[in-house]
C-alpha atoms as a PDB file:
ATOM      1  CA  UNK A   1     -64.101 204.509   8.484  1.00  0.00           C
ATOM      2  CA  UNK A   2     -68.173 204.907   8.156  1.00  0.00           C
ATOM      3  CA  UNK A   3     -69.446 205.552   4.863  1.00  0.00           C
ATOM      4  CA  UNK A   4     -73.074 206.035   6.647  1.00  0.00           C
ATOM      5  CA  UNK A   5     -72.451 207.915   9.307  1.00  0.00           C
ATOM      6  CA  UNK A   6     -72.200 212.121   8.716  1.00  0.00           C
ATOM      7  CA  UNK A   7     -71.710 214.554  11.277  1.00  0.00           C
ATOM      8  CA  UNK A   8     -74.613 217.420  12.087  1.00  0.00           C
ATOM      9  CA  UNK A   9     -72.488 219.891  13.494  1.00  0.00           C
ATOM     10  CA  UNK A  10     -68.955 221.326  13.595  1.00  0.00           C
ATOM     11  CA  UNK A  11     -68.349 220.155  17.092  1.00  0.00           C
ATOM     12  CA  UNK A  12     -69.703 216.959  16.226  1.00  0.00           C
ATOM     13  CA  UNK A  13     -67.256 216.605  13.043  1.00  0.00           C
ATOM     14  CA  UNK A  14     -64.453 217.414  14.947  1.00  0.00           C
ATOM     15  CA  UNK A  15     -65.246 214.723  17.545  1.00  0.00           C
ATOM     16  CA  UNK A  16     -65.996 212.308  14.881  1.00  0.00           C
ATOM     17  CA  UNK A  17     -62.152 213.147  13.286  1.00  0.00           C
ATOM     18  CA  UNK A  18     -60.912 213.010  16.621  1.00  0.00           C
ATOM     19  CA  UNK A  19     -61.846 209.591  17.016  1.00  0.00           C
ATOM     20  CA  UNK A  20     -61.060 208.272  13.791  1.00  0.00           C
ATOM     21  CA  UNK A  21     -57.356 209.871  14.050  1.00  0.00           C
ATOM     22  CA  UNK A  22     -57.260 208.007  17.297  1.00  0.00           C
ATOM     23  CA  UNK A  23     -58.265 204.874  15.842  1.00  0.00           C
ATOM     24  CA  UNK A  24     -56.045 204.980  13.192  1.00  0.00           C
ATOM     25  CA  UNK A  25     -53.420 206.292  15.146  1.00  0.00           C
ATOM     26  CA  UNK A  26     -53.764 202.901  17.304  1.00  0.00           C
ATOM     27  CA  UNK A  27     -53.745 200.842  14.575  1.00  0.00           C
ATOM     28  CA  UNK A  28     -50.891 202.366  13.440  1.00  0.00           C
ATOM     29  CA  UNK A  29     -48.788 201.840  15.865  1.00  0.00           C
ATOM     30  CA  UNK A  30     -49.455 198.681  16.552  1.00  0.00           C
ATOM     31  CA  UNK A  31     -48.728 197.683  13.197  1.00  0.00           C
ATOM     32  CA  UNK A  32     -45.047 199.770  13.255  1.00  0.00           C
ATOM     33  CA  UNK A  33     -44.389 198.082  16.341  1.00  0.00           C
ATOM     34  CA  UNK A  34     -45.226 194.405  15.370  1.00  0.00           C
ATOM     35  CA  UNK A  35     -42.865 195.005  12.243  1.00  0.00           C
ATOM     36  CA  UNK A  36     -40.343 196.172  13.795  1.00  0.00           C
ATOM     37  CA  UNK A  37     -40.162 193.941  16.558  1.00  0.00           C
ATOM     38  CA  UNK A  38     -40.442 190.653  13.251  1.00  0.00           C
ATOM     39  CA  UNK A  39     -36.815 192.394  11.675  1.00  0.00           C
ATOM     40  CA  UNK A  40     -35.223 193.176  14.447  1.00  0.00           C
ATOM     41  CA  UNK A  41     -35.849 189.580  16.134  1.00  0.00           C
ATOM     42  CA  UNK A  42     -34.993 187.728  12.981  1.00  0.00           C
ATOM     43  CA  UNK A  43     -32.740 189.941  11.213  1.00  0.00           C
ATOM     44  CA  UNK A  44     -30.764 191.189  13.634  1.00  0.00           C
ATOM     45  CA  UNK A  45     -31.734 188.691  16.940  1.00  0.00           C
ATOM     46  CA  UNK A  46     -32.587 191.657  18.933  1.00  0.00           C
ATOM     47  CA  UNK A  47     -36.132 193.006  20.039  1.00  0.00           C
ATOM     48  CA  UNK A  48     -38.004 195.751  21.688  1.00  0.00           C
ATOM     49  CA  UNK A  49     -38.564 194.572  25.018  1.00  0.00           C
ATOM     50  CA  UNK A  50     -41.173 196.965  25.675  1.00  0.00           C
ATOM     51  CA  UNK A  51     -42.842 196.114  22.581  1.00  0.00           C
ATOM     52  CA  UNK A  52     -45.365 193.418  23.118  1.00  0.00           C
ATOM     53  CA  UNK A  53     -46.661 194.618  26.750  1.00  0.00           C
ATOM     54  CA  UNK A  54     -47.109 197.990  24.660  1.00  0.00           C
ATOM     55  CA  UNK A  55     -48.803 196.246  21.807  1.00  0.00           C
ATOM     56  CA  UNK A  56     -51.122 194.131  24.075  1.00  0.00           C
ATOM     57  CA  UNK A  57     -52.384 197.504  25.651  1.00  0.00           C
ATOM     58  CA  UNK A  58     -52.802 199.843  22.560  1.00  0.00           C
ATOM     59  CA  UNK A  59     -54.887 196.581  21.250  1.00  0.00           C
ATOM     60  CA  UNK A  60     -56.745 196.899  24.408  1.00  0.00           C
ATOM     61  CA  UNK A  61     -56.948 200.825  23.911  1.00  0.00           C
ATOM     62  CA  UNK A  62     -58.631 200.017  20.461  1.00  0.00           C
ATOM     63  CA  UNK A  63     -61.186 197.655  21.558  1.00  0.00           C
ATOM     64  CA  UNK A  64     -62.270 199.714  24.431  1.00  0.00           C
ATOM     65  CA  UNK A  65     -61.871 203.052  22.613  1.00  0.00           C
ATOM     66  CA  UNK A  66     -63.660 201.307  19.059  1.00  0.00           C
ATOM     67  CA  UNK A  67     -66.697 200.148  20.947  1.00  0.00           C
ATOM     68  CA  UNK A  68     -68.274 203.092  21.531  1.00  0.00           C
ATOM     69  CA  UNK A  69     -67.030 204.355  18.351  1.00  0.00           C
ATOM     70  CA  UNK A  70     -69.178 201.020  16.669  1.00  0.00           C
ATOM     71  CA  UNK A  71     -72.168 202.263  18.369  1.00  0.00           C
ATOM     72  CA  UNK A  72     -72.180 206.189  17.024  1.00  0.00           C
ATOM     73  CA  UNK A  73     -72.000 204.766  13.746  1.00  0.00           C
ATOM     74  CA  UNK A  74     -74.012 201.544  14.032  1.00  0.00           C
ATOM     75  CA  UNK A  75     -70.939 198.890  12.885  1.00  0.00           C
ATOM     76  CA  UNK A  76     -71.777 196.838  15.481  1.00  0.00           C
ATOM     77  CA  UNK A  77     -73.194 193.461  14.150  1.00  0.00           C
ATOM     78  CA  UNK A  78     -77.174 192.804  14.925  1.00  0.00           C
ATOM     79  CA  UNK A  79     -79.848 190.356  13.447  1.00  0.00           C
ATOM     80  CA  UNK A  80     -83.442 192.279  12.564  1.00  0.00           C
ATOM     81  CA  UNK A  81     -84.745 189.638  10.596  1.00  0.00           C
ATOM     82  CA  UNK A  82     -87.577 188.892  13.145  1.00  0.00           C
ATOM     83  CA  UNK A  83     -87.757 192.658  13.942  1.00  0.00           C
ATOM     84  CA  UNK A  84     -88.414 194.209  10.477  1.00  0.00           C
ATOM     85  CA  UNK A  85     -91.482 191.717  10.600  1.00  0.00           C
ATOM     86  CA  UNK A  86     -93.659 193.364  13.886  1.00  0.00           C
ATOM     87  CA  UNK A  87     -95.482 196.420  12.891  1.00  0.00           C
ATOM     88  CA  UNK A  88     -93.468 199.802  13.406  1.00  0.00           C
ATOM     89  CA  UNK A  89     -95.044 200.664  16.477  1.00  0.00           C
ATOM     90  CA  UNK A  90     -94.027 197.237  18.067  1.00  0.00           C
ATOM     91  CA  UNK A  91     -90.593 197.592  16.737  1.00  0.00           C
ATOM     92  CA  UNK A  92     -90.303 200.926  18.410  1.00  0.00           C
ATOM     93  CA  UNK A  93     -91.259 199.508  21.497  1.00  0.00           C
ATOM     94  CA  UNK A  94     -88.311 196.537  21.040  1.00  0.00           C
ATOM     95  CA  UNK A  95     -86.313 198.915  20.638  1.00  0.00           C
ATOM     96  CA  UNK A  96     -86.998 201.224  23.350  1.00  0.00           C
ATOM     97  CA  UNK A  97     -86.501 198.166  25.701  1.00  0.00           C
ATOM     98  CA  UNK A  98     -82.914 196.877  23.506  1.00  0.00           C
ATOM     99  CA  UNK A  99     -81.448 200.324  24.009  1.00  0.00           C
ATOM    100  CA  UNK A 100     -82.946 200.203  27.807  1.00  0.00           C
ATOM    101  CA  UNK A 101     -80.848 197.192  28.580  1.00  0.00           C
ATOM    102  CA  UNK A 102     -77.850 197.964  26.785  1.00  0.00           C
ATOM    103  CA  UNK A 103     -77.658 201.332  29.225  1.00  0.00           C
ATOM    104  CA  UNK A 104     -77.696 199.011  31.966  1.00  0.00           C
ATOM    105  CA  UNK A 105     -75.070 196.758  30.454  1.00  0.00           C
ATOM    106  CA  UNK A 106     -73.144 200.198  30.634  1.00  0.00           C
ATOM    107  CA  UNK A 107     -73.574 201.287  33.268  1.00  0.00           C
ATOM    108  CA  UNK A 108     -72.316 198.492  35.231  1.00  0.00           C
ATOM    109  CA  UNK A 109     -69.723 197.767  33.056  1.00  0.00           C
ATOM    110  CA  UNK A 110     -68.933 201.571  33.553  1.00  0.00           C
ATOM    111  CA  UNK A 111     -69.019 200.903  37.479  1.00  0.00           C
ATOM    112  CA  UNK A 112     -66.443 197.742  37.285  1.00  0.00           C
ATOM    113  CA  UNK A 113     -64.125 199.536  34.936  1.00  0.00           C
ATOM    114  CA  UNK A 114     -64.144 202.142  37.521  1.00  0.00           C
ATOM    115  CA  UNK A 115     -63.808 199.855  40.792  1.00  0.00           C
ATOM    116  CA  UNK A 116     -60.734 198.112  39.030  1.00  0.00           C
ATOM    117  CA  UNK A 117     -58.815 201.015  37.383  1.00  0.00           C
ATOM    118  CA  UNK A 118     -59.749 203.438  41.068  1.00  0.00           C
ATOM    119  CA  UNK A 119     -56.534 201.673  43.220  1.00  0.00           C
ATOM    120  CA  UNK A 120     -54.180 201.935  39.957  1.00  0.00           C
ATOM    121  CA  UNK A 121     -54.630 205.769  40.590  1.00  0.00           C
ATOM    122  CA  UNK A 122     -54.941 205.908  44.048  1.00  0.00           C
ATOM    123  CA  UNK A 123     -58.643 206.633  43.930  1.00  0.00           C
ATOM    124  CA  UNK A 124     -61.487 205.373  46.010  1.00  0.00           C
ATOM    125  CA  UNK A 125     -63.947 202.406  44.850  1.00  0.00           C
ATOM    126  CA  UNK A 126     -67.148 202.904  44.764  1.00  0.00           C
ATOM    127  CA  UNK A 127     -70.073 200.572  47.204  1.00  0.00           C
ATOM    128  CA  UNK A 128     -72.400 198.142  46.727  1.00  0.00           C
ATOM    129  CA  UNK A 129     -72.462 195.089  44.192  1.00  0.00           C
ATOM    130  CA  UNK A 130     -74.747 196.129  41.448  1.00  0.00           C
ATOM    131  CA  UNK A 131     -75.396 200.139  41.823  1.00  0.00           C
ATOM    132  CA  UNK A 132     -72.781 202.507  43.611  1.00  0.00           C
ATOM    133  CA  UNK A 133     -73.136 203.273  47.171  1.00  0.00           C
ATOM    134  CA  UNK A 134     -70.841 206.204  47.754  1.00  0.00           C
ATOM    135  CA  UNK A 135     -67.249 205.667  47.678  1.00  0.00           C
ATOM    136  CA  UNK A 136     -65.455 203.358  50.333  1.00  0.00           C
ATOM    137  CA  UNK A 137     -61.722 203.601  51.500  1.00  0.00           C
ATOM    138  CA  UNK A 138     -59.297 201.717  49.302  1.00  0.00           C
ATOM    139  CA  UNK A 139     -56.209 200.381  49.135  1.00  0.00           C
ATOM    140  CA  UNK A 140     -53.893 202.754  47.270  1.00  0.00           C
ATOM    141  CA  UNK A 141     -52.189 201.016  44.665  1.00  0.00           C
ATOM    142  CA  UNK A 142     -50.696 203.916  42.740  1.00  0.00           C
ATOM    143  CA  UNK A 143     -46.947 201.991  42.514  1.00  0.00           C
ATOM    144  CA  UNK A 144     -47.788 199.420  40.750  1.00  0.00           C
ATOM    145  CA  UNK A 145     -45.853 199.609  37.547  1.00  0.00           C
ATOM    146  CA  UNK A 146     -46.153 197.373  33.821  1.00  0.00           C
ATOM    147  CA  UNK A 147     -43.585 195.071  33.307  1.00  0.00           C
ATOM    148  CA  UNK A 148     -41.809 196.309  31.018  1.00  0.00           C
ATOM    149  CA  UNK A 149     -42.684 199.646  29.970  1.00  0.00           C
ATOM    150  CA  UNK A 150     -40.047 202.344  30.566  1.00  0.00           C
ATOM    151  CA  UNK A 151     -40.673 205.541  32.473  1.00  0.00           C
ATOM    152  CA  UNK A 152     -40.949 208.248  30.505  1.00  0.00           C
ATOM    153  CA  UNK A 153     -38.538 211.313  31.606  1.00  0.00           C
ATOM    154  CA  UNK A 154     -41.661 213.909  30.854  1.00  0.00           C
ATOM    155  CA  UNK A 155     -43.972 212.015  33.454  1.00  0.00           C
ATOM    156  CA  UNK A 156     -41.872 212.208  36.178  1.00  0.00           C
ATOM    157  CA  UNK A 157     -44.040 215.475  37.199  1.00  0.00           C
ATOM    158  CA  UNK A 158     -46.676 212.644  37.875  1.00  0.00           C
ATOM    159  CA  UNK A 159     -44.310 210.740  40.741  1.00  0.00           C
ATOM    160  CA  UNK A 160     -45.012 213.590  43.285  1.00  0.00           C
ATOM    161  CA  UNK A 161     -48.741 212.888  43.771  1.00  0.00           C
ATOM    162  CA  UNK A 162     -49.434 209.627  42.336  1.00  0.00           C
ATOM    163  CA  UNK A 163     -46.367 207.499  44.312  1.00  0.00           C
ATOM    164  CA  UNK A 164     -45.155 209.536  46.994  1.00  0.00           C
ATOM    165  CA  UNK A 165     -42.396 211.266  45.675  1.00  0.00           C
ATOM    166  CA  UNK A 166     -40.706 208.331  44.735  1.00  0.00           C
ATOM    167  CA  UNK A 167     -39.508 207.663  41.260  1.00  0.00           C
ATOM    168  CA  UNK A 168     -41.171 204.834  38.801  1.00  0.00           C
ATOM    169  CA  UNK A 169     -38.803 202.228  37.573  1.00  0.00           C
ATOM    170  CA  UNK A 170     -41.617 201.904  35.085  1.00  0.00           C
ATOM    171  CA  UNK A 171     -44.631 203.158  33.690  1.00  0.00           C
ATOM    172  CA  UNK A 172     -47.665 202.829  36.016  1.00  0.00           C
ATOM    173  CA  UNK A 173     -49.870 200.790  35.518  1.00  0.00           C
ATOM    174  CA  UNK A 174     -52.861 203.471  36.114  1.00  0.00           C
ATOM    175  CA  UNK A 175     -51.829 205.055  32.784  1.00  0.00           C
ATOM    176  CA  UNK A 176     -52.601 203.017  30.326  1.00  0.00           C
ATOM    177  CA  UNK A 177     -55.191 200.980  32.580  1.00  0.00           C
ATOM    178  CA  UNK A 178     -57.221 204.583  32.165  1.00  0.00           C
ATOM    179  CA  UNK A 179     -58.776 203.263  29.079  1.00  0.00           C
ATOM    180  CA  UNK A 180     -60.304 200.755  30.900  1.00  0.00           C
ATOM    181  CA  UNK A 181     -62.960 203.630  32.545  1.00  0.00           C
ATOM    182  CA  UNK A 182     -62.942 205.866  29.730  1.00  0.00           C
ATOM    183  CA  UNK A 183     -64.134 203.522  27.564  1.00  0.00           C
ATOM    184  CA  UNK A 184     -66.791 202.188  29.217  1.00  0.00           C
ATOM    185  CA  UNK A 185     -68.256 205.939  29.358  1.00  0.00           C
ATOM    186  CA  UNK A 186     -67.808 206.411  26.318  1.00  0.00           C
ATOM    187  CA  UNK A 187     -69.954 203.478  25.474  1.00  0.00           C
ATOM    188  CA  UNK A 188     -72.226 204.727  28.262  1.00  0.00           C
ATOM    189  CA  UNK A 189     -72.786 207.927  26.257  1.00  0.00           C
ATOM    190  CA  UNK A 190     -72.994 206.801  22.755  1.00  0.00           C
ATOM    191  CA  UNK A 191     -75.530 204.578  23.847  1.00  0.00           C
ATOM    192  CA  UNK A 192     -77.641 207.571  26.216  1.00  0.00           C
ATOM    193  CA  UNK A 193     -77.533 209.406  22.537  1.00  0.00           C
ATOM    194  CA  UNK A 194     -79.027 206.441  20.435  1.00  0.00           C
ATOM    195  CA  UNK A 195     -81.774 206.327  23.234  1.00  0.00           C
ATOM    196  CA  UNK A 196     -82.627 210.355  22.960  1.00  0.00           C
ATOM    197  CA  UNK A 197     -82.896 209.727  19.227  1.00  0.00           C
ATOM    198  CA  UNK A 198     -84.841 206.631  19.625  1.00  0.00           C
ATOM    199  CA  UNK A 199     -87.212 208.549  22.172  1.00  0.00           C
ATOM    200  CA  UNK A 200     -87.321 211.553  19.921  1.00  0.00           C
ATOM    201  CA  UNK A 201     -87.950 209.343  16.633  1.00  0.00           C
ATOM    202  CA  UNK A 202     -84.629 210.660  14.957  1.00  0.00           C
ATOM    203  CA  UNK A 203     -83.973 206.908  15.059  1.00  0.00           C
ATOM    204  CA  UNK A 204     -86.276 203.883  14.108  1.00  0.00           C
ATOM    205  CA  UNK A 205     -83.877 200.883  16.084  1.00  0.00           C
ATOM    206  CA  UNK A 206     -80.149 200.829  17.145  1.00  0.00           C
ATOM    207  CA  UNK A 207     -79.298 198.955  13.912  1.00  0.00           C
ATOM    208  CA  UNK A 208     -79.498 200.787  11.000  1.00  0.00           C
ATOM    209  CA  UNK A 209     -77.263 199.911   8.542  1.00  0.00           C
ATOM    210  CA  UNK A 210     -76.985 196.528   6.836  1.00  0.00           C
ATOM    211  CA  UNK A 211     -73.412 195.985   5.362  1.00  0.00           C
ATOM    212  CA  UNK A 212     -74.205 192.657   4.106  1.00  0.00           C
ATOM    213  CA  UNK A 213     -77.321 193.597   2.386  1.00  0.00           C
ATOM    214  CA  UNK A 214     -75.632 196.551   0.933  1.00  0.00           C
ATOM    215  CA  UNK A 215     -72.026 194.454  -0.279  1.00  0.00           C
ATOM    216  CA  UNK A 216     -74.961 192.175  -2.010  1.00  0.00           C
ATOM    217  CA  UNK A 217     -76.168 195.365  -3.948  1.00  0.00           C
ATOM    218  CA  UNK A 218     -72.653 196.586  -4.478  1.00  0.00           C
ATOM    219  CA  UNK A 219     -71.669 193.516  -6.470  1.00  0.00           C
ATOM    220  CA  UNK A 220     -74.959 193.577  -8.476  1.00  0.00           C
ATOM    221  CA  UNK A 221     -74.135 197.280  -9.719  1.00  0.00           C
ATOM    222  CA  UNK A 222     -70.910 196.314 -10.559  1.00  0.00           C
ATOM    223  CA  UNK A 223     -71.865 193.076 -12.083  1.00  0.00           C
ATOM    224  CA  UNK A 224     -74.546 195.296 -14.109  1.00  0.00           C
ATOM    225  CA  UNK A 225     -72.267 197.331 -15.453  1.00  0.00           C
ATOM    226  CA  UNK A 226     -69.940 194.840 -16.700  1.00  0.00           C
END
């Protein structure tokens, strides 16, 4: 999916395929279940009822899984017009407070993601408005279920600590709300690596690539070589 971005290491390649299988694997079946929901609604006047809740949350799974995935390989879009004018040592400092910021974005986003998916899953919120406080006692909401999601028979294991004992007449909703948390630290992370490289100078500003600028050269080699 990058073209710039290359692995160091062997764990790090094998996280980077993991991701991109993920990704595509997302994609994927969003794209199978669309389809197949278009034929069987106007070919045959039938439909997967499960199918759009399912689709609405693996497009949710993408955005909140891609984003930190945008980051590792700088496809997220940026201006550095005004930036690429300061001298390097002010652009390191810009920088150093751009990367500062975004870890706060983060981390709070991180701490909302957490405070809204915690009852799904019967966990505990966490205090305080802007940094956590400890944990405080919360409303279990492990029953709640999607809409229309069936329960799968090889989750049932799941009903025993997460609703009681009693069965789900549907998915929980905790399940695939989990992205919501995991997400965010993921995006938490990627951005705690871009600002070790920054500090370390492995990195000269979270945007480094310039797709547009780099299309613009791609058409004037081709248009060269015709």
């Amino acid at each position: 999916m990058s073209a710039h971005y290359v692995p160091k290491t062997a764990f790090g390649r094998a996280i980077h395929t993991l991701e991109e299988t993920a990704i595509a694997l997302i994609l994927g079946l969003m794209t199978m279940l669309t389809f197949a929901n278009v034929v069987l609604r106007y070919v045959f006047n039938s439909s997967i009822f499960w199918g759009f809740e399912v689709t609405l949350s693996l497009f949710a799974w993408l955005v909140l899984f891609g984003m930190s995935y945008a980051v590792k390989v700088t496809a997220h879009l940026g201006v550095d017009a005004v930036v690429n004018m300061l001298p390097s040592k002010t652009r390191r400092i810009m920088s150093l407070v751009a990367v500062t910021l975004c870890l706060a974005y983060a981390f709070l986003l991180l701490k909302g993601a957490w405070d809204y998916w915690a009852p799904f899953g019967g966990f505990q919120q966490t205090g305080g408005r802007w940094f956590p406080e400890g944990f405080i006692k919360t409303r279990d909401q492990g029953w709640y279920v999607t809409e229309t999601i069936p329960m799968p028979d090889w989750l049932r294991f799941i009903e025993g600590t997460f609703n009681a004992g009693e069965s789900y007449d549907k998915l929980p909703r905790f399940i695939p709300y989990f992205m919501l948390p995991f997400g965010c630290a993921l995006l938490l992370f990627r951005y705690v690596q871009a600002a070790v490289e920054l500090v370390q100078g492995k990195r000269t500003a979270l945007i480094v690539s310039h797709e547009a600028e780099e299309a613009v050269q791609d058409v004037r080699h081709l248009n060269a070589e015709d």
